[in-house]
C-alpha atoms as a PDB file:
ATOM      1  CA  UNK A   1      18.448  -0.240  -7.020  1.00  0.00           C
ATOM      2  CA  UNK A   2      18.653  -0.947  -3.509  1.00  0.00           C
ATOM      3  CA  UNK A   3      18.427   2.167  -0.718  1.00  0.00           C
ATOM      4  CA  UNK A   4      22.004   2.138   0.342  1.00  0.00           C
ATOM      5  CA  UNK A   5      22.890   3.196  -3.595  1.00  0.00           C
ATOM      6  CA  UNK A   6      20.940   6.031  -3.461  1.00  0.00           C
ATOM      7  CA  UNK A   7      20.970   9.769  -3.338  1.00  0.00           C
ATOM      8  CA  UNK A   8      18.173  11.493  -1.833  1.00  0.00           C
ATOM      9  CA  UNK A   9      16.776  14.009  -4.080  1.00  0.00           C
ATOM     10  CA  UNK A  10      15.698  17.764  -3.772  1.00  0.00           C
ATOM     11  CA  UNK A  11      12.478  18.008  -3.095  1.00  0.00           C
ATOM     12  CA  UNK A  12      10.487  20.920  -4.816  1.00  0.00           C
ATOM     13  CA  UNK A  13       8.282  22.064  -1.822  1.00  0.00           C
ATOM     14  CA  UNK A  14       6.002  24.729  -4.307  1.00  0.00           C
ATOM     15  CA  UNK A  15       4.036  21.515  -5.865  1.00  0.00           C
ATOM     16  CA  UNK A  16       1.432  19.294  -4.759  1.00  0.00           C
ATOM     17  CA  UNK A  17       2.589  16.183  -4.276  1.00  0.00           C
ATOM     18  CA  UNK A  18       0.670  13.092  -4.111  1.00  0.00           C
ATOM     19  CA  UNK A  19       2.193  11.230  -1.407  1.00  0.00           C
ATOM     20  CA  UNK A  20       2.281  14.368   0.808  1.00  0.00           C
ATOM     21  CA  UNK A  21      -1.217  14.671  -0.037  1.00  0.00           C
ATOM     22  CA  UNK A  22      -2.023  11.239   1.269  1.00  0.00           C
ATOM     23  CA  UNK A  23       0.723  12.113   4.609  1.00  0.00           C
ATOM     24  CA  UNK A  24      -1.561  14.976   5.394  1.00  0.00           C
ATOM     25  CA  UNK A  25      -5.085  13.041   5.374  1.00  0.00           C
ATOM     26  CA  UNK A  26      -3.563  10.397   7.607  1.00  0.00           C
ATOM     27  CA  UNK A  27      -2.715  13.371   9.995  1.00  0.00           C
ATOM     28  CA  UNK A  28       1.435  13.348   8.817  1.00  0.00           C
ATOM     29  CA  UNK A  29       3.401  16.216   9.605  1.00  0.00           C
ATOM     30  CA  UNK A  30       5.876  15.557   6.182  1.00  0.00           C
ATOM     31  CA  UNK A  31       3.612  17.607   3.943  1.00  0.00           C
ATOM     32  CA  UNK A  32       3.697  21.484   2.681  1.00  0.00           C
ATOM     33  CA  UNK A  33       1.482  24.200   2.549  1.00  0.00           C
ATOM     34  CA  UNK A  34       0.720  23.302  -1.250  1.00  0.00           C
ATOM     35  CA  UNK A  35       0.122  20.002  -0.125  1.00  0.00           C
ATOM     36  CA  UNK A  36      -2.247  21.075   2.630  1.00  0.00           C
ATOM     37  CA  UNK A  37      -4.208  23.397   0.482  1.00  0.00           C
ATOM     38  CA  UNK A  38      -4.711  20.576  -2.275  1.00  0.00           C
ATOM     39  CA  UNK A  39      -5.893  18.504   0.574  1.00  0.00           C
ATOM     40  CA  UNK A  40      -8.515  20.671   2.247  1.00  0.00           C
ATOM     41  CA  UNK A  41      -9.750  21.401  -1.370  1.00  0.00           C
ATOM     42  CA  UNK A  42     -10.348  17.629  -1.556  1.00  0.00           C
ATOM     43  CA  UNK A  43     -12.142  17.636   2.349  1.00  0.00           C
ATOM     44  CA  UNK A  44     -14.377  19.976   0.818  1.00  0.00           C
ATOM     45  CA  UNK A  45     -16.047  17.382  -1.803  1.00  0.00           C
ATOM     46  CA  UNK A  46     -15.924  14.376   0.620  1.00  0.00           C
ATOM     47  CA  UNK A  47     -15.393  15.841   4.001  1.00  0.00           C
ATOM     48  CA  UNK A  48     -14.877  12.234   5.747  1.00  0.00           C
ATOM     49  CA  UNK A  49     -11.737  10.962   3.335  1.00  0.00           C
ATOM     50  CA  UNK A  50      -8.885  11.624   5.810  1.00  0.00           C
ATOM     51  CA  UNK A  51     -11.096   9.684   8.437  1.00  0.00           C
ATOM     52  CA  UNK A  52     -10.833   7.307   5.373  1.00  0.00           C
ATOM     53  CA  UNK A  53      -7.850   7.504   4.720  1.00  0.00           C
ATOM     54  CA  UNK A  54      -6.853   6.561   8.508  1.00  0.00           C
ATOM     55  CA  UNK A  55      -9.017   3.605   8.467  1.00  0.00           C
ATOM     56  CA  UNK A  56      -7.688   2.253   5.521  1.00  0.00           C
ATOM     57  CA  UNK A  57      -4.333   2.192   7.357  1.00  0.00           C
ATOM     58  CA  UNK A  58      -5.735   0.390  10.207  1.00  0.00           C
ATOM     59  CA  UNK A  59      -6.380  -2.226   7.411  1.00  0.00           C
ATOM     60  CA  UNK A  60      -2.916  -2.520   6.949  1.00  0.00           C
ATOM     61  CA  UNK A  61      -2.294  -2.685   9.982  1.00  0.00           C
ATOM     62  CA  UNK A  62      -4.804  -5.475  11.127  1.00  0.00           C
ATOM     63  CA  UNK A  63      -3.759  -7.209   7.461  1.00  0.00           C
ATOM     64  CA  UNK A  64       0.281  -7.651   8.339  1.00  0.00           C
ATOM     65  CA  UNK A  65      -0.784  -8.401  12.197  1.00  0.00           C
ATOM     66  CA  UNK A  66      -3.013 -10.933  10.219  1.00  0.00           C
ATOM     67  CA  UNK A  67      -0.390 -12.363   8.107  1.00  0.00           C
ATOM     68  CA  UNK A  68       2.775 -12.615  10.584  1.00  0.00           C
ATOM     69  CA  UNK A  69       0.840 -14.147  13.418  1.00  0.00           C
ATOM     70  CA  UNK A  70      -2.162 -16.476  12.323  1.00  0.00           C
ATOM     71  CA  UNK A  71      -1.017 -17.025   8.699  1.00  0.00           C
ATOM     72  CA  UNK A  72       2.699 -17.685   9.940  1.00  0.00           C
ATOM     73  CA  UNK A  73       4.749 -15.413   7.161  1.00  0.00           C
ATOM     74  CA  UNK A  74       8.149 -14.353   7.518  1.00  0.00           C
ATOM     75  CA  UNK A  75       8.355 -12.125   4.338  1.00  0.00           C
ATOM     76  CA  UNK A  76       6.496  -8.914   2.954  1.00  0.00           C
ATOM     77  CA  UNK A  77       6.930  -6.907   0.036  1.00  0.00           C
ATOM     78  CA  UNK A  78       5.364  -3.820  -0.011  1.00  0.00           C
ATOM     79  CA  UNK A  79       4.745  -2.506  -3.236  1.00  0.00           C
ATOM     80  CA  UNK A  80       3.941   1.023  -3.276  1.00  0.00           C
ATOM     81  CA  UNK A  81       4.230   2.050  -0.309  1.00  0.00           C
ATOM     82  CA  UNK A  82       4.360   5.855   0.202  1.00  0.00           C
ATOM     83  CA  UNK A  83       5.432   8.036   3.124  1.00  0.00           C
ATOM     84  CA  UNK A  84       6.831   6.640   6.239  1.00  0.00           C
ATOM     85  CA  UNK A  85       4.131   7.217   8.864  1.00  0.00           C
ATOM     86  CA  UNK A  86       2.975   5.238  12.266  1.00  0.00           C
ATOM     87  CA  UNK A  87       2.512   1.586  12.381  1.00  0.00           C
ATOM     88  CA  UNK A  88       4.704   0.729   8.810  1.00  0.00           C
ATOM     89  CA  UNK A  89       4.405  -2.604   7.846  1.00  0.00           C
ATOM     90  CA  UNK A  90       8.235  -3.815   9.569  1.00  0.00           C
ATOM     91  CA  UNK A  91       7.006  -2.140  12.473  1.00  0.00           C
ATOM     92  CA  UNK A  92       3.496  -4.496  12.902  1.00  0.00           C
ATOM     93  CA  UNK A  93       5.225  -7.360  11.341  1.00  0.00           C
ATOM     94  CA  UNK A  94       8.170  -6.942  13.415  1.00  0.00           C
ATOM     95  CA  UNK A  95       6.350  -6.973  17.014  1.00  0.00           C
ATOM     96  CA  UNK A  96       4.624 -10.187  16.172  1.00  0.00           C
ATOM     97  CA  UNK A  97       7.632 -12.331  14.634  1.00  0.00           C
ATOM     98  CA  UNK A  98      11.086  -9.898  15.037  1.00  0.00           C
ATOM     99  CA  UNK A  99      12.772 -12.088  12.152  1.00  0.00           C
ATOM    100  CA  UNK A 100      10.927 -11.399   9.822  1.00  0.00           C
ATOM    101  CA  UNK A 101      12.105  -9.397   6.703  1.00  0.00           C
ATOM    102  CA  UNK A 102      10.532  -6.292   4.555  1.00  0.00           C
ATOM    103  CA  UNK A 103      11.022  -4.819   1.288  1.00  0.00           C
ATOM    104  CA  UNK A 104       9.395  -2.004   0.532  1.00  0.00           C
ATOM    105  CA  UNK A 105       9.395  -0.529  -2.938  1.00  0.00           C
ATOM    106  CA  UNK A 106       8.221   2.777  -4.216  1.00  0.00           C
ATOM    107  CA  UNK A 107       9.492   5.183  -7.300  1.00  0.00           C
ATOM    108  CA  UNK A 108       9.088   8.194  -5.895  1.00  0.00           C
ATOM    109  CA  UNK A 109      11.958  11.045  -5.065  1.00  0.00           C
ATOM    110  CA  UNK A 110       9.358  12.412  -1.723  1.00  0.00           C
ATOM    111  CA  UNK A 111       9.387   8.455  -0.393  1.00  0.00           C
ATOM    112  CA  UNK A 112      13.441   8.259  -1.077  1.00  0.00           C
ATOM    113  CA  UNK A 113      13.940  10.841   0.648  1.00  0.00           C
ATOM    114  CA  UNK A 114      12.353   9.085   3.987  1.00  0.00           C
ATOM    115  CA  UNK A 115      13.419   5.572   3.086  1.00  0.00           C
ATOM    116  CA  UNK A 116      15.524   5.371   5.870  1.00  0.00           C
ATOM    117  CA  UNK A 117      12.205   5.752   8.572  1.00  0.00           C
ATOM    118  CA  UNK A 118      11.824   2.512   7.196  1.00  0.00           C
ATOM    119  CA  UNK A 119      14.904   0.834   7.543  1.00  0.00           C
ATOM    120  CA  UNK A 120      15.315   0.427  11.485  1.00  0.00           C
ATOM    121  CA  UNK A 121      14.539  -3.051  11.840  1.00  0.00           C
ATOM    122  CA  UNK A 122      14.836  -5.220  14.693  1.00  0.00           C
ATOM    123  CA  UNK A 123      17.990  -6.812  14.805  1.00  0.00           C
ATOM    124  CA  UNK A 124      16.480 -10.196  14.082  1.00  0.00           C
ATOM    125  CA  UNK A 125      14.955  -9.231  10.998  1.00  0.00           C
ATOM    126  CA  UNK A 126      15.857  -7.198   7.905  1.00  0.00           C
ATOM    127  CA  UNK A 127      14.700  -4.170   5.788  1.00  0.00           C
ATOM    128  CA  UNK A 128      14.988  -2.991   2.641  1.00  0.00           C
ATOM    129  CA  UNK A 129      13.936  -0.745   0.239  1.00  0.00           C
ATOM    130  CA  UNK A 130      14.104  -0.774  -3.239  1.00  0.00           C
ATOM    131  CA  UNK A 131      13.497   2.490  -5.767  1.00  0.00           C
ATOM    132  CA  UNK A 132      11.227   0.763  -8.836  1.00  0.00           C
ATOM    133  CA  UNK A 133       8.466   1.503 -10.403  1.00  0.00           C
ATOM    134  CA  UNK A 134       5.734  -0.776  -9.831  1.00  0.00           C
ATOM    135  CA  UNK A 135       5.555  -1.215 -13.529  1.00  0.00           C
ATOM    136  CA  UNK A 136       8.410  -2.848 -13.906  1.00  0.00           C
ATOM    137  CA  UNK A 137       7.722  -6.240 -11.706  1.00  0.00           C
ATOM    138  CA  UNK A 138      11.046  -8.046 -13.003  1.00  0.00           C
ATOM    139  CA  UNK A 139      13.275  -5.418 -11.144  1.00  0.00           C
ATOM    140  CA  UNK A 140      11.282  -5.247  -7.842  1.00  0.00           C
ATOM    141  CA  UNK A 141      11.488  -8.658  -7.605  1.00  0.00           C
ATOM    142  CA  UNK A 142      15.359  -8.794  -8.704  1.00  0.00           C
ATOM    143  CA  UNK A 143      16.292  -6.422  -6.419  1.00  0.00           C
ATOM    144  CA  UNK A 144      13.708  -8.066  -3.622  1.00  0.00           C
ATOM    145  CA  UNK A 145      15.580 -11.496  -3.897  1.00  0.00           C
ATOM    146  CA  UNK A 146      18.310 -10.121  -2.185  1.00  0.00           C
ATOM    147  CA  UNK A 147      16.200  -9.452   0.926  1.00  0.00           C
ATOM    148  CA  UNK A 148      13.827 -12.035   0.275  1.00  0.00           C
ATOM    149  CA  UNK A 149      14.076 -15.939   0.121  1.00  0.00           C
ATOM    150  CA  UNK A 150      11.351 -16.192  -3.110  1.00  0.00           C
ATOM    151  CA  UNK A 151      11.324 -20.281  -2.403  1.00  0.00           C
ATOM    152  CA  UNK A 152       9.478 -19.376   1.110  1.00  0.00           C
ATOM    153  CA  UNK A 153       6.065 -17.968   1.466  1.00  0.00           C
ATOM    154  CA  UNK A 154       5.780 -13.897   0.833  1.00  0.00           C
ATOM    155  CA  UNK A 155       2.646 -11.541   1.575  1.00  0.00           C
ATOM    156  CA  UNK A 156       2.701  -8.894  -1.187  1.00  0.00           C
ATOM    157  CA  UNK A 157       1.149  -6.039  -0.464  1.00  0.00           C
ATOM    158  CA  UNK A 158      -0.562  -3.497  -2.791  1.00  0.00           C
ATOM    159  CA  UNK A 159      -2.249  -1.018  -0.256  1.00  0.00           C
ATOM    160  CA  UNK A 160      -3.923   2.154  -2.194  1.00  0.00           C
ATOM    161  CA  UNK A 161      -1.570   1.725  -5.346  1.00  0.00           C
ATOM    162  CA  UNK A 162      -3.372  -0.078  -7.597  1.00  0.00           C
ATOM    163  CA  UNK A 163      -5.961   2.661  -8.075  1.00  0.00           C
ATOM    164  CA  UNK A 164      -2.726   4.349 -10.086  1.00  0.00           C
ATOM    165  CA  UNK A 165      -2.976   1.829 -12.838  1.00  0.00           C
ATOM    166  CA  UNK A 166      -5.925   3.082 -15.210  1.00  0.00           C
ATOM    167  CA  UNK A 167      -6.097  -0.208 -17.224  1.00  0.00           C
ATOM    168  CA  UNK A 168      -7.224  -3.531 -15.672  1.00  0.00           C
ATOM    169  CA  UNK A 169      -5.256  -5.593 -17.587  1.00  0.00           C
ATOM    170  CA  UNK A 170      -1.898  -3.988 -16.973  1.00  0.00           C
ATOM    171  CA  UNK A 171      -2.631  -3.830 -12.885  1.00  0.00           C
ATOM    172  CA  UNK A 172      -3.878  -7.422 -13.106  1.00  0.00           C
ATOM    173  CA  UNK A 173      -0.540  -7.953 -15.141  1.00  0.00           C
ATOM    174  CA  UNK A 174       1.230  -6.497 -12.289  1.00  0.00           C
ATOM    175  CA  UNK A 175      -0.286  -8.380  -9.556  1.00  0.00           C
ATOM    176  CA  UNK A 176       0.203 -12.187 -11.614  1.00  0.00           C
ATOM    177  CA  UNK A 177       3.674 -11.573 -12.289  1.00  0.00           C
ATOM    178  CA  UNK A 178       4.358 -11.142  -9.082  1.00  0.00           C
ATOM    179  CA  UNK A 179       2.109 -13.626  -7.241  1.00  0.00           C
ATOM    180  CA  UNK A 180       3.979 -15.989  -9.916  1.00  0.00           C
ATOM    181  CA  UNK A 181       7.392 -15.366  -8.416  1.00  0.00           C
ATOM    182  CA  UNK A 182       5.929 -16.422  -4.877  1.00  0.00           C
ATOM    183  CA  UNK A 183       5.497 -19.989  -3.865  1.00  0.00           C
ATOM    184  CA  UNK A 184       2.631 -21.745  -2.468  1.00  0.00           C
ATOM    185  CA  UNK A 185       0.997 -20.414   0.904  1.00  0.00           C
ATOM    186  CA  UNK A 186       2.355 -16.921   0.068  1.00  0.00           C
ATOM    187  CA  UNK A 187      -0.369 -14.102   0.573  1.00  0.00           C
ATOM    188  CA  UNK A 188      -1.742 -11.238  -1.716  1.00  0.00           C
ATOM    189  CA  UNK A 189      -3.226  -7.805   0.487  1.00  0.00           C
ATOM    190  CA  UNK A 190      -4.857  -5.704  -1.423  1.00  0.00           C
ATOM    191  CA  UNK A 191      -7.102  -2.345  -0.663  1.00  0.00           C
ATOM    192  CA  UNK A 192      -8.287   0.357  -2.910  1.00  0.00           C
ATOM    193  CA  UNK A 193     -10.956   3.314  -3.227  1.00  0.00           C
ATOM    194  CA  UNK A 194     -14.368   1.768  -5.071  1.00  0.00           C
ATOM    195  CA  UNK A 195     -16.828   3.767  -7.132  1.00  0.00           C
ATOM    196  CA  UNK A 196     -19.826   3.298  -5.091  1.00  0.00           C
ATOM    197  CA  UNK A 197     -20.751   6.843  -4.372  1.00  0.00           C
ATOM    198  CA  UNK A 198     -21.044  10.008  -5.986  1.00  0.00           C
ATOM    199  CA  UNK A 199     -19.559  12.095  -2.689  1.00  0.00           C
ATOM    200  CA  UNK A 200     -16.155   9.604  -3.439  1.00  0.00           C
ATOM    201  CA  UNK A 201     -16.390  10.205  -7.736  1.00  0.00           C
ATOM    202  CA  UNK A 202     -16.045  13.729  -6.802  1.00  0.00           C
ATOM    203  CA  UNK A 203     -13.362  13.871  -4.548  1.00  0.00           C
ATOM    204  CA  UNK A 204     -11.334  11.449  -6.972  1.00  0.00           C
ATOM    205  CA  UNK A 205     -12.038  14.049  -9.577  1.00  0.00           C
ATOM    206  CA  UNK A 206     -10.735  16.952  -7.375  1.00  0.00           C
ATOM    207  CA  UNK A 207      -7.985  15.229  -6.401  1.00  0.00           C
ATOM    208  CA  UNK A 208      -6.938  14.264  -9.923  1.00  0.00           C
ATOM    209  CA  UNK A 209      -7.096  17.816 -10.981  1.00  0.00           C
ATOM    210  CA  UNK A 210      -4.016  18.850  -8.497  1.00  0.00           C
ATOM    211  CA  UNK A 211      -2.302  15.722  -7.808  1.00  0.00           C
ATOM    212  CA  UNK A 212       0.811  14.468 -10.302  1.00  0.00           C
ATOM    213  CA  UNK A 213      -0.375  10.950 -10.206  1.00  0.00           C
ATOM    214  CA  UNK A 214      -3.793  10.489 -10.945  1.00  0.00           C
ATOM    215  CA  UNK A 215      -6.042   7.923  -9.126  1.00  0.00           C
ATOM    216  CA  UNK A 216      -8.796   5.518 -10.657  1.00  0.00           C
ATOM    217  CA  UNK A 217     -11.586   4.302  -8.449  1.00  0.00           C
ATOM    218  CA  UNK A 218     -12.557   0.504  -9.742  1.00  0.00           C
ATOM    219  CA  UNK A 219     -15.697  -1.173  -8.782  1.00  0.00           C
ATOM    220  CA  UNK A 220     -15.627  -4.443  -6.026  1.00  0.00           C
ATOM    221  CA  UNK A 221     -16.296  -6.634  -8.893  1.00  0.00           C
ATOM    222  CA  UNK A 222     -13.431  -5.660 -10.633  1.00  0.00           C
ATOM    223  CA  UNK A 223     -11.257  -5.357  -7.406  1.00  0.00           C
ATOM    224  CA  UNK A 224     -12.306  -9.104  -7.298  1.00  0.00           C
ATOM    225  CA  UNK A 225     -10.229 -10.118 -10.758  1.00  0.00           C
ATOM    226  CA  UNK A 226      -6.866  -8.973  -8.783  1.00  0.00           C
ATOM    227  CA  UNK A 227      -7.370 -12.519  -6.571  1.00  0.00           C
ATOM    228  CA  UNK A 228      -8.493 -14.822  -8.968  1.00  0.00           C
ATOM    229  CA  UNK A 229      -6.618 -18.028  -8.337  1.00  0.00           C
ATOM    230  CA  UNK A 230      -6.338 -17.519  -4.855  1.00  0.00           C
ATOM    231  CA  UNK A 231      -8.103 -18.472  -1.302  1.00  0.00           C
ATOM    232  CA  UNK A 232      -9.772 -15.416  -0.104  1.00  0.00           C
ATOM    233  CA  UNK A 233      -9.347 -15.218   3.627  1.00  0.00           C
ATOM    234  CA  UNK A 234     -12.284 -14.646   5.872  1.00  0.00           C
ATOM    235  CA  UNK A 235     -14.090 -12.355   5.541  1.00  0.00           C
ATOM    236  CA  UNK A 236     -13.461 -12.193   1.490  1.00  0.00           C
ATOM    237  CA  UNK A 237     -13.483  -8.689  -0.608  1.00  0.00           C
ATOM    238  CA  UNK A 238     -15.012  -6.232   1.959  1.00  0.00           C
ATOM    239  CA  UNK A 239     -15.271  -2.703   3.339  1.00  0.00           C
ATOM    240  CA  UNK A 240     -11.580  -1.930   4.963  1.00  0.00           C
ATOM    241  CA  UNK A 241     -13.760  -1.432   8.316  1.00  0.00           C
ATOM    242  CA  UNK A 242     -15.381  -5.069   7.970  1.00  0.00           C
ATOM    243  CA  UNK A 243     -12.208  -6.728   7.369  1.00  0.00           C
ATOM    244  CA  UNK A 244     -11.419  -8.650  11.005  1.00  0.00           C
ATOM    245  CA  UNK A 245     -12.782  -5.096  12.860  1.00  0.00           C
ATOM    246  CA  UNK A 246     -12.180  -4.651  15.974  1.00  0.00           C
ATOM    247  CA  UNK A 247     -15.596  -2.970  17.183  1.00  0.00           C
ATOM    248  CA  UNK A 248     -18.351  -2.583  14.586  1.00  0.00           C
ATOM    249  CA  UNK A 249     -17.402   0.693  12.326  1.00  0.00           C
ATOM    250  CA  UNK A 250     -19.730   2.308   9.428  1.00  0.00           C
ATOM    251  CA  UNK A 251     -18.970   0.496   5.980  1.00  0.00           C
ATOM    252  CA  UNK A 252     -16.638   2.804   3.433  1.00  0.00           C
ATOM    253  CA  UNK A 253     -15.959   3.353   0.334  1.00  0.00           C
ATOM    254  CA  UNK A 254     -12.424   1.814   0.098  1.00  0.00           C
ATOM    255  CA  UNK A 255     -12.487  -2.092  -0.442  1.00  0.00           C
ATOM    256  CA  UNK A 256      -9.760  -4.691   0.598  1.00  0.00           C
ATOM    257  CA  UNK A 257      -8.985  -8.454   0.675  1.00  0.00           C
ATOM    258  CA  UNK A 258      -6.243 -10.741   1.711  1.00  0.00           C
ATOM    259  CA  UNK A 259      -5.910 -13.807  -0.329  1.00  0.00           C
ATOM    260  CA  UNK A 260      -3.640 -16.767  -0.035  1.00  0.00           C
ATOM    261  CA  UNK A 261      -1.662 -18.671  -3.112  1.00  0.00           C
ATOM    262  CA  UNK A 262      -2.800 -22.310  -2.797  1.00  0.00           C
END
């Protein structure tokens, strides 16, 4: 159902809630004292995951600046994507190429309520935003197609949402059907927490304890099945700092790659 259809809901400010959790690491001000509570509890365990968190975003960031200017798209759909906050993917895409046109798709009452932060394009382009589940691919991309031109190339993003999906088989079912809707020379982004350390086990524990969604770290080999099939771009499946840095920051424990359809 497309963001013009909708009624923002009530929020219910005396629970944790996971994308206010994730709008307070990344230094947000649309968070509650619940939220921040839940989050400091986590900071505890792993003390460096809202540095994390923000470098992840710069991934994003880089990724989109990536994909509208070198790799020449026009078209995003972000799947998953949370809280408004700085730097949203219309907003990068948007100052390299100001036609081009976003979807962004989440399921969640908190992001609703925000959807219009991300709905001021530039007059050239277009936004949208689409409440789905990420479960149910045939809608988001039903109600995408009226935004996006699926016979042109699209970058589909899945930044920190794949982690969601316990089972392999059902992200990695997510992630074909919609890199089958896409044509040739469309793009894949993809970045999410890895099981590599015992300091990041721990703080996925804590934070699945108080949060409503739970989170699932995966391992780089099996963040690697999500792109079978397609070109990895330079420099492959790598730390979110390694990916095109700009200056040379400390490897972490969240992994990302951008891969192309052929």
């Amino acid at each position: 159902m497309a963001h013009d259809e909708q009624v923002a809901p009530k929020l219910d400010t005396g629970v944790p809630h996971t994308a206010r959790i994730w709008n307070y690491l990344l230094g947000g001000k649309d968070n509650f004292a619940v939220d921040r509570a839940v989050g400091d509890q986590i900071l505890v365990g792993q003390p460096a995951l809202a540095e994390n968190a923000r470098l992840s975003r710069a991934f994003l960031v880089r990724a989109v600046r990536y994909l509208a200017g070198e790799a020449g798209v026009r078209q995003f759909l972000d799947i998953g994507t949370g809280l408004p906050t700085a730097n949203n993917t219309h907003e990068v895409a948007q100052s390299v190429a100001p036609q081009s046109r976003i979807v962004y798709v989440d399921n969640d009452p908190l992001v609703l309520a925000h959807a219009r932060a991300l709905l001021t394009s530039k007059p050239e382009g277009r936004t949208n935003y689409v409440d789905a589940n990420l479960y149910d691919t045939e809608l988001v991309l039903r109600e995408a197609a009226h935004t996006l031109d699926f016979s042109e190339p699209v970058a589909v993003l899945f930044m920190g949402v794949l982690g969601h999906v316990e089972d392999d088989s059902v992200a990695m079912g997510i992630v074909r059907k919609a890199m089958d809707a896409v044509p040739s020379g469309s793009y894949l982004a993809v970045y999410d927490g890895t099981d590599s350390s015992p300091e990041v086990v721990e703080a996925a524990r804590l934070w699945n304890q108080s949060a409503a969604l739970p989170y699932h770290l995966r391992s780089a080999e099996r963040l690697a099945q999500f792109f079978e099939g397609l070109e990895l771009v330079e420099p492959g499946l790598v730390s979110v700092t390694k990916w095109r840095p700009e200056g040379d920051p400390k490897e972490i424990d969240q992994y990302c790659a951008v891969g192309r359809k052929p």
